[in-house]
C-alpha atoms as a PDB file:
ATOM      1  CA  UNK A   1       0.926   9.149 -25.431  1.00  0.00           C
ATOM      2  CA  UNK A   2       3.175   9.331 -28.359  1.00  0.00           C
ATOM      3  CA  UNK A   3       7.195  10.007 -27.565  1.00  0.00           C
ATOM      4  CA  UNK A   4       9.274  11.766 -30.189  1.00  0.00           C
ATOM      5  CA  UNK A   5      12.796  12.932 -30.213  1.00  0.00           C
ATOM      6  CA  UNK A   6      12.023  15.549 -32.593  1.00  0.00           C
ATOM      7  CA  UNK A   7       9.774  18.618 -33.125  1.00  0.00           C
ATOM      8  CA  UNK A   8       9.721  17.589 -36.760  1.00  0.00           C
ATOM      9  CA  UNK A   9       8.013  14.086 -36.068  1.00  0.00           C
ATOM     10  CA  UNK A  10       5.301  15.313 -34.124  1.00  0.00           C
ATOM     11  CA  UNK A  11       3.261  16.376 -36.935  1.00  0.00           C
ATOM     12  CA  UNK A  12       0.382  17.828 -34.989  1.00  0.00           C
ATOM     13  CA  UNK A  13      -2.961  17.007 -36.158  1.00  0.00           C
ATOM     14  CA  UNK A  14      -4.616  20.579 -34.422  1.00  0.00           C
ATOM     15  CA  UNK A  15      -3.316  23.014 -32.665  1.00  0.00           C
ATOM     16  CA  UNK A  16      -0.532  22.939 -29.061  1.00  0.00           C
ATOM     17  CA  UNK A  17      -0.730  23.782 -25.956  1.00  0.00           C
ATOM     18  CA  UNK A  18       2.950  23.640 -24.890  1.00  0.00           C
ATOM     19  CA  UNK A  19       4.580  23.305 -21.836  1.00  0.00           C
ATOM     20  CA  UNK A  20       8.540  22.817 -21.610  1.00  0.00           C
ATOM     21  CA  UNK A  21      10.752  22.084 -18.571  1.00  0.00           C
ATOM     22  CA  UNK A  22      13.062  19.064 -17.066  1.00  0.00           C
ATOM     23  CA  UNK A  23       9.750  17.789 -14.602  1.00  0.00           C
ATOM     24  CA  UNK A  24      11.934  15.695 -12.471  1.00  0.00           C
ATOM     25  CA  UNK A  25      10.558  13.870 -10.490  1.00  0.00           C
ATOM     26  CA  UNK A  26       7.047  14.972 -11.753  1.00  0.00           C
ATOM     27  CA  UNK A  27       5.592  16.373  -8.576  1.00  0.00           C
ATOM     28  CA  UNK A  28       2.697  17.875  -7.666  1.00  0.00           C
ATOM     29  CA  UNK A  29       3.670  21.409  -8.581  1.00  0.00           C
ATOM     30  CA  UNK A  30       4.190  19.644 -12.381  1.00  0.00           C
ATOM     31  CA  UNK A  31       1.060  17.883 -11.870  1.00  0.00           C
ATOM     32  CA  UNK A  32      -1.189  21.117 -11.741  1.00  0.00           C
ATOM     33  CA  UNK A  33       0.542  22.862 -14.533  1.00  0.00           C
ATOM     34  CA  UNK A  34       0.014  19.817 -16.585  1.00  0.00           C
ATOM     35  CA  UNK A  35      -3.198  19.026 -15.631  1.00  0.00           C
ATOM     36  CA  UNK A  36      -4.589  22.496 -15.981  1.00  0.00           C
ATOM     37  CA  UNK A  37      -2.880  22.570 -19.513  1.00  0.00           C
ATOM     38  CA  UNK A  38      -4.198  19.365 -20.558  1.00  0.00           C
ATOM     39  CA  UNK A  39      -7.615  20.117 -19.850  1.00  0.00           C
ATOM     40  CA  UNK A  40      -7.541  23.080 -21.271  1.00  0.00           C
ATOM     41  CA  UNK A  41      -6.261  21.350 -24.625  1.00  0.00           C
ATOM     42  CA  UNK A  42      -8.638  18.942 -24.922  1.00  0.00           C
ATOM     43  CA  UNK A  43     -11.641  21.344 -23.715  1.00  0.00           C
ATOM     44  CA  UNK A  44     -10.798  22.922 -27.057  1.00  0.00           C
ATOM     45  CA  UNK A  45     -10.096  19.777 -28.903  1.00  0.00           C
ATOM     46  CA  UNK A  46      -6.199  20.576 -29.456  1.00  0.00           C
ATOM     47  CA  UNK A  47      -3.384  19.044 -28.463  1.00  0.00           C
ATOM     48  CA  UNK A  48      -1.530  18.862 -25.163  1.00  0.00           C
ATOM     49  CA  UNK A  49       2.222  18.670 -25.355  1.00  0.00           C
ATOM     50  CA  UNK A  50       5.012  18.473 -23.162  1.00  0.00           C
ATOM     51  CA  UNK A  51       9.027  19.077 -24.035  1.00  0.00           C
ATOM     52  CA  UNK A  52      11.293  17.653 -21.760  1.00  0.00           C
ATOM     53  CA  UNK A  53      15.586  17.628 -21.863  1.00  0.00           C
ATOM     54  CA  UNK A  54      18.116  14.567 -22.329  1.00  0.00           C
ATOM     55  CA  UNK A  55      20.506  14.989 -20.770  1.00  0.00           C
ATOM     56  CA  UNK A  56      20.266  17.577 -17.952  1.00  0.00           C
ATOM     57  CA  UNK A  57      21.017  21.202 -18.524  1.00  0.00           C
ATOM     58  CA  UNK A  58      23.274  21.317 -16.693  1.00  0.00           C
ATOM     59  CA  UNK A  59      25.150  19.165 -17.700  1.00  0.00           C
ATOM     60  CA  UNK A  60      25.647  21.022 -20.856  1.00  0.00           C
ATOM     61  CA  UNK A  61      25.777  24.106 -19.136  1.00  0.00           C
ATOM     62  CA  UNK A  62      29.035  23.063 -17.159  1.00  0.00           C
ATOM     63  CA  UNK A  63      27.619  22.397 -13.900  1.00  0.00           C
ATOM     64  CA  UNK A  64      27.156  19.626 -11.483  1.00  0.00           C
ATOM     65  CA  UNK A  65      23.775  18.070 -11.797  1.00  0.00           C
ATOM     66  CA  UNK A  66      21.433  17.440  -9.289  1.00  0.00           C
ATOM     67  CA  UNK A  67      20.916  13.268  -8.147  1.00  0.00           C
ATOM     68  CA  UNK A  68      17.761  12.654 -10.852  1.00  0.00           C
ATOM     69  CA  UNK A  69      14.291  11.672  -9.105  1.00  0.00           C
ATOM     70  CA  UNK A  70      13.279   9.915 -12.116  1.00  0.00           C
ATOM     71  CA  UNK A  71      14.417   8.755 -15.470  1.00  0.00           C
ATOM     72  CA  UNK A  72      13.011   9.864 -18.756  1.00  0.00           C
ATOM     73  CA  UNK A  73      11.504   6.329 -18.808  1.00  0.00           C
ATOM     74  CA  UNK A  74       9.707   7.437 -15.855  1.00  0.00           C
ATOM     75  CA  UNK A  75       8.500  10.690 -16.278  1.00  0.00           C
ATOM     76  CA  UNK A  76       7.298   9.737 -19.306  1.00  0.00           C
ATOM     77  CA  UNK A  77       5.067   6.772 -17.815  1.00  0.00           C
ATOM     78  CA  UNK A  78       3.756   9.908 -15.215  1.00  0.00           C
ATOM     79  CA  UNK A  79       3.208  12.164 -18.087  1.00  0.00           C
ATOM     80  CA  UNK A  80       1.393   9.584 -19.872  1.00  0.00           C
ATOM     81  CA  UNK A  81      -1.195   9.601 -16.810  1.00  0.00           C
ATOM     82  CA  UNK A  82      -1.882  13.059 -16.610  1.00  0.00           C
ATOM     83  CA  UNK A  83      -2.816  12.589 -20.811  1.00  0.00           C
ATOM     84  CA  UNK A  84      -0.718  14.450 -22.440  1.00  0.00           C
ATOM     85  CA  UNK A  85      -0.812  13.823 -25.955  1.00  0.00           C
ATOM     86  CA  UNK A  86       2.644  14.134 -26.939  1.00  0.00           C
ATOM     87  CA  UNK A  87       6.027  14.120 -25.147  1.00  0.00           C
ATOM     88  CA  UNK A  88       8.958  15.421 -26.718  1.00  0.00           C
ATOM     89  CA  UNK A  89      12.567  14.681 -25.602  1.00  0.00           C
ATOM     90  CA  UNK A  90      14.810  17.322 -27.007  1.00  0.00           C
ATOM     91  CA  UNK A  91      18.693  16.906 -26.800  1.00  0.00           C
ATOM     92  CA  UNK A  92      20.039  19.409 -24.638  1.00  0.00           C
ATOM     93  CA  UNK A  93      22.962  20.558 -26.747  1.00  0.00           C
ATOM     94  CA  UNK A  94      25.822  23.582 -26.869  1.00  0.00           C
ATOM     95  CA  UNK A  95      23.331  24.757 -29.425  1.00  0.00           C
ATOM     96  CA  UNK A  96      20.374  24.763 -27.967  1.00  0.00           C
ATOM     97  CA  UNK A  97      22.087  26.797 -25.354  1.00  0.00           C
ATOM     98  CA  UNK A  98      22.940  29.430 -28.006  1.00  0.00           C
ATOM     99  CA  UNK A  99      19.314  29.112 -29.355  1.00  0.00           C
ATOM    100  CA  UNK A 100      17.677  32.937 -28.866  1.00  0.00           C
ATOM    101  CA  UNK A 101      14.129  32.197 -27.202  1.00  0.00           C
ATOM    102  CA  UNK A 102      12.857  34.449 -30.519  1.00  0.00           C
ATOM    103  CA  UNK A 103      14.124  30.897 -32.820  1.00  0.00           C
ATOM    104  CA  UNK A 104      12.708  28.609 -30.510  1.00  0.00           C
ATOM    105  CA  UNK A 105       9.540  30.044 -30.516  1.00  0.00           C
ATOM    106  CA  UNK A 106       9.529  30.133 -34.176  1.00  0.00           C
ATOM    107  CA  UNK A 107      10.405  26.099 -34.601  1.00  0.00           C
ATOM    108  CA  UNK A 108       7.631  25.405 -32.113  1.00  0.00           C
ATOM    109  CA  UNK A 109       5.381  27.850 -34.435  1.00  0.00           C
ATOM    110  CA  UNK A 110       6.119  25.585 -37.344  1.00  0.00           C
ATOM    111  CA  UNK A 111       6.540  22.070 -36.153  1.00  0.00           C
ATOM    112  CA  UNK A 112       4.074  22.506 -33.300  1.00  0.00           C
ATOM    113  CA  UNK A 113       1.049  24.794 -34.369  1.00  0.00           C
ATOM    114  CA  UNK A 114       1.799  26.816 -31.044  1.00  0.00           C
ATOM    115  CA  UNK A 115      -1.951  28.103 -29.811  1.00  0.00           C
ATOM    116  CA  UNK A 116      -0.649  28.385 -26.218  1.00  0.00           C
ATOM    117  CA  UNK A 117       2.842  28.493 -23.918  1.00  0.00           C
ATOM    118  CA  UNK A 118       2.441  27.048 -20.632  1.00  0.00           C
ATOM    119  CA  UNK A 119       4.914  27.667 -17.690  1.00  0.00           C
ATOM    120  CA  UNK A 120       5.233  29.381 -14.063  1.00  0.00           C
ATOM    121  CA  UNK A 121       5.902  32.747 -13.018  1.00  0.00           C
ATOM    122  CA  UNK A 122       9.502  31.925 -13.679  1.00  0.00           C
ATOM    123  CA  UNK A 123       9.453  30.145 -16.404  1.00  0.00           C
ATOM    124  CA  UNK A 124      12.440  31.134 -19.273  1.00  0.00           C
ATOM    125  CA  UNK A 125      13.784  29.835 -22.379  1.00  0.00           C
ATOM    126  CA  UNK A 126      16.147  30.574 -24.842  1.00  0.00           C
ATOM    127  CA  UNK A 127      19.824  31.589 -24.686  1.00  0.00           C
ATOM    128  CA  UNK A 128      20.313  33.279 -21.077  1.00  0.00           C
ATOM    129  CA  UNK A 129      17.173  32.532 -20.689  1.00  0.00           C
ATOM    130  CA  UNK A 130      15.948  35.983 -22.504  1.00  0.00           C
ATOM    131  CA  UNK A 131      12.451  34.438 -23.494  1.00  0.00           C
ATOM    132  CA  UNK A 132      10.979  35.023 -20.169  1.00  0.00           C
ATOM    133  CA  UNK A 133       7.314  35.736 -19.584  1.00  0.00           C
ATOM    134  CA  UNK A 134       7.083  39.792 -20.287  1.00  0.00           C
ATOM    135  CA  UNK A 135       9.004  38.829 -23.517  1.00  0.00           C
ATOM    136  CA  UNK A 136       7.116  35.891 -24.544  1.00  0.00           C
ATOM    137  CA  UNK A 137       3.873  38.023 -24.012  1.00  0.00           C
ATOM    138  CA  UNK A 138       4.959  40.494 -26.598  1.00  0.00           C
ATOM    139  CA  UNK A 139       5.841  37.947 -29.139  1.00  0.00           C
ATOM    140  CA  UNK A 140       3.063  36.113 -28.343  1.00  0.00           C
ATOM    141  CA  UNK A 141       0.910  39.052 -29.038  1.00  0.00           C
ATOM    142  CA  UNK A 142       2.699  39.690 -32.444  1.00  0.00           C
ATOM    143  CA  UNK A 143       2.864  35.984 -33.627  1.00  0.00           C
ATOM    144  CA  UNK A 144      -0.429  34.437 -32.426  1.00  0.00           C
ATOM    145  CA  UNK A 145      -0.058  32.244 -29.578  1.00  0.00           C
ATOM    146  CA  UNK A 146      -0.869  32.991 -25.383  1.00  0.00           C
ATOM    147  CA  UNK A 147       1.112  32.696 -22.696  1.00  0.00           C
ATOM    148  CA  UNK A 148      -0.421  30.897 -19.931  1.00  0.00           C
ATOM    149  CA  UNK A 149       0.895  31.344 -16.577  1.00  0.00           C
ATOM    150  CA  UNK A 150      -0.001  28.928 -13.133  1.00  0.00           C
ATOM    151  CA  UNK A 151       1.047  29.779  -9.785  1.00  0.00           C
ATOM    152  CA  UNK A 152       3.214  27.266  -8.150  1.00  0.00           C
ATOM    153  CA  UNK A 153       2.047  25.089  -5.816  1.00  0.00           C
ATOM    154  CA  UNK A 154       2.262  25.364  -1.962  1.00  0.00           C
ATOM    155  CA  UNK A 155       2.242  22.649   0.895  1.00  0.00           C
ATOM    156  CA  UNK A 156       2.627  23.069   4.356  1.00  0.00           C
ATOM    157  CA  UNK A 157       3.606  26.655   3.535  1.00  0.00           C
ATOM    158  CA  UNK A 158       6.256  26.162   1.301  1.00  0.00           C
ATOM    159  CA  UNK A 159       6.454  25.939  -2.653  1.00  0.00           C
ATOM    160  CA  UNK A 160       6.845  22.049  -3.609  1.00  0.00           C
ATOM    161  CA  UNK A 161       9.930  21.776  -6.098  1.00  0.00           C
ATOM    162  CA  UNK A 162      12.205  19.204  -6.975  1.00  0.00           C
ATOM    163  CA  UNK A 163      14.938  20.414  -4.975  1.00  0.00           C
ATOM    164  CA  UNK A 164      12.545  20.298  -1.810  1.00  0.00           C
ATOM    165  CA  UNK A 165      12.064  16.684  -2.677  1.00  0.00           C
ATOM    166  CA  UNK A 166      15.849  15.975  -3.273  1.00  0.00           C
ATOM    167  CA  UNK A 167      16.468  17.488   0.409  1.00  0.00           C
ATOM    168  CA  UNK A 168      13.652  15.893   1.772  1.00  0.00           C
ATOM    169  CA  UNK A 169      15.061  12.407   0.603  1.00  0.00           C
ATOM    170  CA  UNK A 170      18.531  13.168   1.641  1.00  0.00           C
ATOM    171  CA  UNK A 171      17.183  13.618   5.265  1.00  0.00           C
ATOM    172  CA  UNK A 172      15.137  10.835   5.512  1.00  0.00           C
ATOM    173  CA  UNK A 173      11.956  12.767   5.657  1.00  0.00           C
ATOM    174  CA  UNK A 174       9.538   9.983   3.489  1.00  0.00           C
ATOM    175  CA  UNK A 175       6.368  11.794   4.953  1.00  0.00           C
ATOM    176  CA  UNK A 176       7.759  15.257   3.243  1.00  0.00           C
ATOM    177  CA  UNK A 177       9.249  13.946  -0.120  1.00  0.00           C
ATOM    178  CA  UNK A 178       5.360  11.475  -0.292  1.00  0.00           C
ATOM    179  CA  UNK A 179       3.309  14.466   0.207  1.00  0.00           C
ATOM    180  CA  UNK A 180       5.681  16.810  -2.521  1.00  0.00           C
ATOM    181  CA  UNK A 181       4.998  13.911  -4.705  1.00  0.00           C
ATOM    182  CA  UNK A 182       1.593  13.009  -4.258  1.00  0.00           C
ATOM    183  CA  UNK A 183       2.703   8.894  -4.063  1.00  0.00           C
ATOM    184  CA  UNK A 184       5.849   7.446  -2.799  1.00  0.00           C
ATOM    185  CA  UNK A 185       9.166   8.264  -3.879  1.00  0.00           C
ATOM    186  CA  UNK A 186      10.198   5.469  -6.395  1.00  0.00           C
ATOM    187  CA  UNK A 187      14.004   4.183  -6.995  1.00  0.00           C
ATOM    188  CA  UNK A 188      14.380   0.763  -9.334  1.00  0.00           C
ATOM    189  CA  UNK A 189      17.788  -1.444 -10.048  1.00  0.00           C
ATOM    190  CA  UNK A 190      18.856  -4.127 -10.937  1.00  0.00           C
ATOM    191  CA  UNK A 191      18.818  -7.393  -8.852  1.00  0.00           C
ATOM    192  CA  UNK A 192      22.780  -8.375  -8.700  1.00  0.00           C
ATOM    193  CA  UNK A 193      24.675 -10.537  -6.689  1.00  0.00           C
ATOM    194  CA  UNK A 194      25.814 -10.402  -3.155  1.00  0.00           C
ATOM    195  CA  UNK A 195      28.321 -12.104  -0.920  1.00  0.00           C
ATOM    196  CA  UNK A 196      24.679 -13.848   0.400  1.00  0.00           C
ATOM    197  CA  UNK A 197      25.219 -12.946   4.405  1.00  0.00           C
ATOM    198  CA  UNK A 198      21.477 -12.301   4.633  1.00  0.00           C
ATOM    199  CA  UNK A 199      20.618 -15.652   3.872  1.00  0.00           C
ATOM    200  CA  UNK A 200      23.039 -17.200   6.408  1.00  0.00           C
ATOM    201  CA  UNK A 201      21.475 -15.335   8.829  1.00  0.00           C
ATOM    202  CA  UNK A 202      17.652 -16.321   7.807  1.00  0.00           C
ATOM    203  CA  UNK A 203      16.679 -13.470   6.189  1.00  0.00           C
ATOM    204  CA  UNK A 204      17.755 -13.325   2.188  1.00  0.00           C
ATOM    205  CA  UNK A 205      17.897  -9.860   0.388  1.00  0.00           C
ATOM    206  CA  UNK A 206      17.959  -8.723  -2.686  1.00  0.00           C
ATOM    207  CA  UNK A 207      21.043  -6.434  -3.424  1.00  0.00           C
ATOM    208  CA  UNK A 208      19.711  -3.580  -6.050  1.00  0.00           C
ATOM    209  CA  UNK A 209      22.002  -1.570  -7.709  1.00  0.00           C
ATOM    210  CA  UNK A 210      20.295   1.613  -9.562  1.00  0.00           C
ATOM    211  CA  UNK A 211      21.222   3.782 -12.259  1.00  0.00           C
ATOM    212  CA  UNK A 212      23.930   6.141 -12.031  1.00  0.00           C
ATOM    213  CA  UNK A 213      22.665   9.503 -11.110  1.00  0.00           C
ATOM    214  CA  UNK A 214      19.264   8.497  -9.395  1.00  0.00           C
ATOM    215  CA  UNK A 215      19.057   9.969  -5.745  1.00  0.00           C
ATOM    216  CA  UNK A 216      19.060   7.569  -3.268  1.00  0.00           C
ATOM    217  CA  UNK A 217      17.746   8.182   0.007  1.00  0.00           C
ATOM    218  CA  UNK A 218      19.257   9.165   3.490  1.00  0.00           C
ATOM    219  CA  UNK A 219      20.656   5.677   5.040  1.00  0.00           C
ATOM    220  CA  UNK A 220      18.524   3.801   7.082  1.00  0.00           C
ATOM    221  CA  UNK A 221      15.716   0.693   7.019  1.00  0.00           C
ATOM    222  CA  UNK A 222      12.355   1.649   5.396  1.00  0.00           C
ATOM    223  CA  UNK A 223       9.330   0.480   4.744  1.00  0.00           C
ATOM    224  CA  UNK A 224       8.948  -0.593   0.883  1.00  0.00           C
ATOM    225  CA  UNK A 225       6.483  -1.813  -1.852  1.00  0.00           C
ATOM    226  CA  UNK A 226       9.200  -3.719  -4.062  1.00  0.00           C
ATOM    227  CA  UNK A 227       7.982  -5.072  -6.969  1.00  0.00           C
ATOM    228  CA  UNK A 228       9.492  -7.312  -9.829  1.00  0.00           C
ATOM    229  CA  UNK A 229       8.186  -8.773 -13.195  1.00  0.00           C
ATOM    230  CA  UNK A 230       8.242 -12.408 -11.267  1.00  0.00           C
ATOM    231  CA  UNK A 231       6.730 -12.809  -8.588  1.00  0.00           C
ATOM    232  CA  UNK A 232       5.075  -9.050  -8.437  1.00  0.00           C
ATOM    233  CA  UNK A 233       4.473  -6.426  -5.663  1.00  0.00           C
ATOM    234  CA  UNK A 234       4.988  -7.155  -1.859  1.00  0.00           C
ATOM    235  CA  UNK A 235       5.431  -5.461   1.204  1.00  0.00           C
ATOM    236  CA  UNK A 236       9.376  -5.266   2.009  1.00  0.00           C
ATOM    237  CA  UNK A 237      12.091  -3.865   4.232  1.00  0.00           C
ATOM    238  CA  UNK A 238      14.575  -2.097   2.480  1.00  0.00           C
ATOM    239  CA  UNK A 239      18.212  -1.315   4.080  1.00  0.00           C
ATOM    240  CA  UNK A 240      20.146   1.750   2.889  1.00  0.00           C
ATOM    241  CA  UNK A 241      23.953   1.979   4.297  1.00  0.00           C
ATOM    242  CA  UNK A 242      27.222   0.070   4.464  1.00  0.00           C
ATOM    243  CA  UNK A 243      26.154  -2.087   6.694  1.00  0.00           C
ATOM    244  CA  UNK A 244      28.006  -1.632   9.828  1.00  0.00           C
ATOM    245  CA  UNK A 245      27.555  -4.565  11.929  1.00  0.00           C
ATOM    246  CA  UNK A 246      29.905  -6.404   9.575  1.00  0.00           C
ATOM    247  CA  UNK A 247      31.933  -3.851   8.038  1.00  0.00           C
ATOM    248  CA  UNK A 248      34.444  -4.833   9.830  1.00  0.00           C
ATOM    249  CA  UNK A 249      35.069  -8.111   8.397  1.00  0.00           C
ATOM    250  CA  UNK A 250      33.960  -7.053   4.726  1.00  0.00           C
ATOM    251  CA  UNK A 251      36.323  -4.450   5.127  1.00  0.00           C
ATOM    252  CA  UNK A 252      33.633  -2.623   2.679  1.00  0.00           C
ATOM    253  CA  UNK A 253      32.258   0.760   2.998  1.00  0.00           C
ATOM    254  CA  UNK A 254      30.698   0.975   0.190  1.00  0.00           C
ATOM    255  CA  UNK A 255      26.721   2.164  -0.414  1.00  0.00           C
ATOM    256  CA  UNK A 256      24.044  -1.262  -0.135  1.00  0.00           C
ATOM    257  CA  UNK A 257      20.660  -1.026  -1.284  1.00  0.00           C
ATOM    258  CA  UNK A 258      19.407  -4.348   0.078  1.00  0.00           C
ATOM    259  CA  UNK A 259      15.873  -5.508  -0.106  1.00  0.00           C
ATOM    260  CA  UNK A 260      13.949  -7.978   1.830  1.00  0.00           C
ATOM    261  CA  UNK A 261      10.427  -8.897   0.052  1.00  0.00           C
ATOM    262  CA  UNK A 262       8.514 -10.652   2.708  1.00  0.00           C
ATOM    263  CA  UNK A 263       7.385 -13.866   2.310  1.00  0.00           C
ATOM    264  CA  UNK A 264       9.139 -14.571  -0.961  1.00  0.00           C
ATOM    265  CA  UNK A 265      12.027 -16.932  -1.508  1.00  0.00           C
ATOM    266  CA  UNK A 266      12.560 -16.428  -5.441  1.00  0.00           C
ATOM    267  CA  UNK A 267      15.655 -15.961  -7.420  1.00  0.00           C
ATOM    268  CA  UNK A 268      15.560 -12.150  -8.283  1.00  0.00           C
ATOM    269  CA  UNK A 269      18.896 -12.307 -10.136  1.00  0.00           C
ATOM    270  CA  UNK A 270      19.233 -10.354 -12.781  1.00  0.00           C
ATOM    271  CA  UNK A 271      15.370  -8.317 -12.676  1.00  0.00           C
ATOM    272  CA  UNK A 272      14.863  -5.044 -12.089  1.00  0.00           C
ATOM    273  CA  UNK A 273      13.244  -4.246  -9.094  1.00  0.00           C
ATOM    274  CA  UNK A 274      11.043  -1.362  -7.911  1.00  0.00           C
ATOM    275  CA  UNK A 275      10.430   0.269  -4.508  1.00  0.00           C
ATOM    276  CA  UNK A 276       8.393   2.812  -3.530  1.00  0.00           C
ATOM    277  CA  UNK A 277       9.683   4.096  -0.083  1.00  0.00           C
ATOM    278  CA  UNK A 278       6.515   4.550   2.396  1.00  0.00           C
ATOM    279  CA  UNK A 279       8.050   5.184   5.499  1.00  0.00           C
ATOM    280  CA  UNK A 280      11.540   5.290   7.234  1.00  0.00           C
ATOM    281  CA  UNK A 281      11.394   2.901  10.131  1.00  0.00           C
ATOM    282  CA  UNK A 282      14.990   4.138  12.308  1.00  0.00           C
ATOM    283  CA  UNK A 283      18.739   4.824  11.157  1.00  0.00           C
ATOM    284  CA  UNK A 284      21.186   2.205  10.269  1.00  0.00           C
ATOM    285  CA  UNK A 285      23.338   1.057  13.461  1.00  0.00           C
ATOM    286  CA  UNK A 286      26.216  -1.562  14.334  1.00  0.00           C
ATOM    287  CA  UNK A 287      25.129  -4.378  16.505  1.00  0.00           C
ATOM    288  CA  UNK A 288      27.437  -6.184  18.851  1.00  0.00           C
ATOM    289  CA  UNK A 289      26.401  -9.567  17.742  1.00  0.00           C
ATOM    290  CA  UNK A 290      24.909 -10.826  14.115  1.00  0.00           C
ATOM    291  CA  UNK A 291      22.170 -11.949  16.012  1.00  0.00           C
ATOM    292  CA  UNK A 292      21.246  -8.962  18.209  1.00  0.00           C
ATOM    293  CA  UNK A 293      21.072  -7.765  14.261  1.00  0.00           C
ATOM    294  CA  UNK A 294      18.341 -10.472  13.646  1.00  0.00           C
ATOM    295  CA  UNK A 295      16.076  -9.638  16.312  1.00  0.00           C
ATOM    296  CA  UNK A 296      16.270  -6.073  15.113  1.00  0.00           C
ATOM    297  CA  UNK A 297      15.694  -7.295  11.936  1.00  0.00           C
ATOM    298  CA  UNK A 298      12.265  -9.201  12.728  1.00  0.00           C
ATOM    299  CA  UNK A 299      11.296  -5.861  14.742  1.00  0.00           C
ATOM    300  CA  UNK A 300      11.347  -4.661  11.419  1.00  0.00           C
ATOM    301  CA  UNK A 301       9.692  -6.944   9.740  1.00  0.00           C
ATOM    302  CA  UNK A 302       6.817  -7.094  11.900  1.00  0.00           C
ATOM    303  CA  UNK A 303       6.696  -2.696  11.729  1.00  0.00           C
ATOM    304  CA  UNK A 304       6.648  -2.750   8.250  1.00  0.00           C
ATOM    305  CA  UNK A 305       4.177  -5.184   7.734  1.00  0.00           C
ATOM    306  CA  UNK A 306       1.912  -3.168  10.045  1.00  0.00           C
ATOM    307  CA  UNK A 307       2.661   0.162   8.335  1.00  0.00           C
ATOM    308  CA  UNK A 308       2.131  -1.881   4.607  1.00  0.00           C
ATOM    309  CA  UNK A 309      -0.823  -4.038   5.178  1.00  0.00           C
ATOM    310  CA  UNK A 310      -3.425  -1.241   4.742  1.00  0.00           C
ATOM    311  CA  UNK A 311      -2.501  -0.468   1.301  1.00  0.00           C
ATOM    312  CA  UNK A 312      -3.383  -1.935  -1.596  1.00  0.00           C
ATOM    313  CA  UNK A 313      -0.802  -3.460  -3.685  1.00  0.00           C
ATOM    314  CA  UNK A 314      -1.743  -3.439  -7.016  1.00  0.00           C
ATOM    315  CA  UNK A 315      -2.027  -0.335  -8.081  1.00  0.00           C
ATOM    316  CA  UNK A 316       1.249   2.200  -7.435  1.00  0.00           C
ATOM    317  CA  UNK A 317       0.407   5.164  -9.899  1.00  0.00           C
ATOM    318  CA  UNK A 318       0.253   9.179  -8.891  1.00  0.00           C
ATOM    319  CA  UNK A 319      -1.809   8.285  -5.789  1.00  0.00           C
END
């Protein structure tokens, strides 16, 4: 899959099929409308193409913006999977605000070859979002291209969108957030230093500090597949919180994403480090003593390593 940051470099060598949108998080709602547009590309031997927004709309647009599920790094490895052909990363500007959806249309006409607009039944563009599907229809109709529209995706009774995911994570719920996803929800850092207490107490973690503006999830221990360049993908136990049991001597309450890979004692310093959350095991507590905090500790352990030894390890891709 080629990336571009311009409709100009894509230089299409047949025809598009288009879809545009943020795809946070790439879920499975995005995974049928991509899918179904892909295939139906390549069934006709034209291209499948996806535009996607750096930074947020809203941030332009004034507003707060949501915790991200994934980076454009990301999505664009989960696009990549579900062959699309091209990916384009647009700069979300104060112009392309003002854009009307009748000039957008037209620059996809000429850079793209526009055959076909994908989208759901809500799907908009243009400035306040006037280009929605009635009126792309009728300029569709007058300049050549269809409008192609899939029905959003249901699970357990209830339409699977990023901002069901984002809630989902924000309460813990792994089983929800996995099965809006299709695979497990997937946060990466980078390995930085500590103050090292989990080593004096036996049991070393890895302190992971992500990007700014990724969603963490609710605090609390889970069950992890962490994975760095050296020495790979293991099973681990993965603390989310401000550690309690000792926040009174660290006088910190600040947010720790700490990561125990089992049975690995390597310097992680400075990698970046992966985990998909599988399952939550229980919510973060204080313990009287540091070591009423290790036996919990090895409780956990041994739980995740139940819940983790059926899967396989290599392979952590849409699922």
């Amino acid at each position: 899959m080629r990336i571009v940051h311009d409709l100009a470099q894509v230089h299409p060598t047949a025809r598009a099929y288009v879809t545009i949108g943020v795809f946070d998080g790439v879920h499975r709602g995005h995974q049928q409308l991509l899918t179904r547009m892909t295939e139906a590309a390549h069934s006709t031997h034209n291209s499948a193409i996806a535009i996607t927004f750096e930074p947020h709309p809203a941030t332009t647009l004034g507003y707060e913006p949501p915790p991200l599920l994934t980076t454009v790094e990301e999505r664009a490895g989960l696009l990549a999977a579900l062959r699309i052909d091209t990916l384009v990363v647009l700069p979300f500007t104060p112009d392309t605000v003002r854009t009307p959806a009748t000039d957008f249309v037209a620059v996809l006409i000429h850079h793209l070859h526009l055959a076909e607009l994908w989208g759901g039944p809500g799907f908009a563009l243009g400035y306040r979002r006037e280009g929605d599907v009635p009126f792309l229809r009728r300029l569709g109709a007058a300049r050549g291209f269809a409008v192609r529209v899939v029905e959003p995706l249901t699970w357990q009774g209830t339409l699977v969108s990023s901002s069901r995911v984002r809630a989902a994570l924000r309460a813990g719920d792994i089983p929800q957030a996995t099965g809006c996803l299709g695979r497990p929800y997937r946060l990466a850092g980078t390995v930085v230093r500590g103050d090292g207490r989990g080593r004096r107490i036996g049991v070393p973690t890895a302190n992971v500090s992500p990007l700014s503006g990724r969603l963490v999830p609710a605090g609390g221990v889970y069950a992890c597949l962490a994975c760095t360049e050296h020495p790979g993908t293991h099973p681990a136990v993965v603390n989310v919180g401000t550690r309690p049991t000792f926040a009174e001597t660290s006088g910190s309450q600040a947010l720790v994403i700490e990561a125990h890979l089992l049975d690995v004692n390597a310097d992680l310093y400075g990698q970046v480090l992966t985990m998909d959350f599988v399952a939550r095991l229980r919510d973060e507590r204080a313990f009287a003593t540091p070591q009423a905090l290790v036996e919990q500790v090895h409780a956990d352990i041994a739980q995740a390593r139940a819940i983790l030894s059926s899967l396989s390890l290599p392979g952590r891709g849409l699922g």
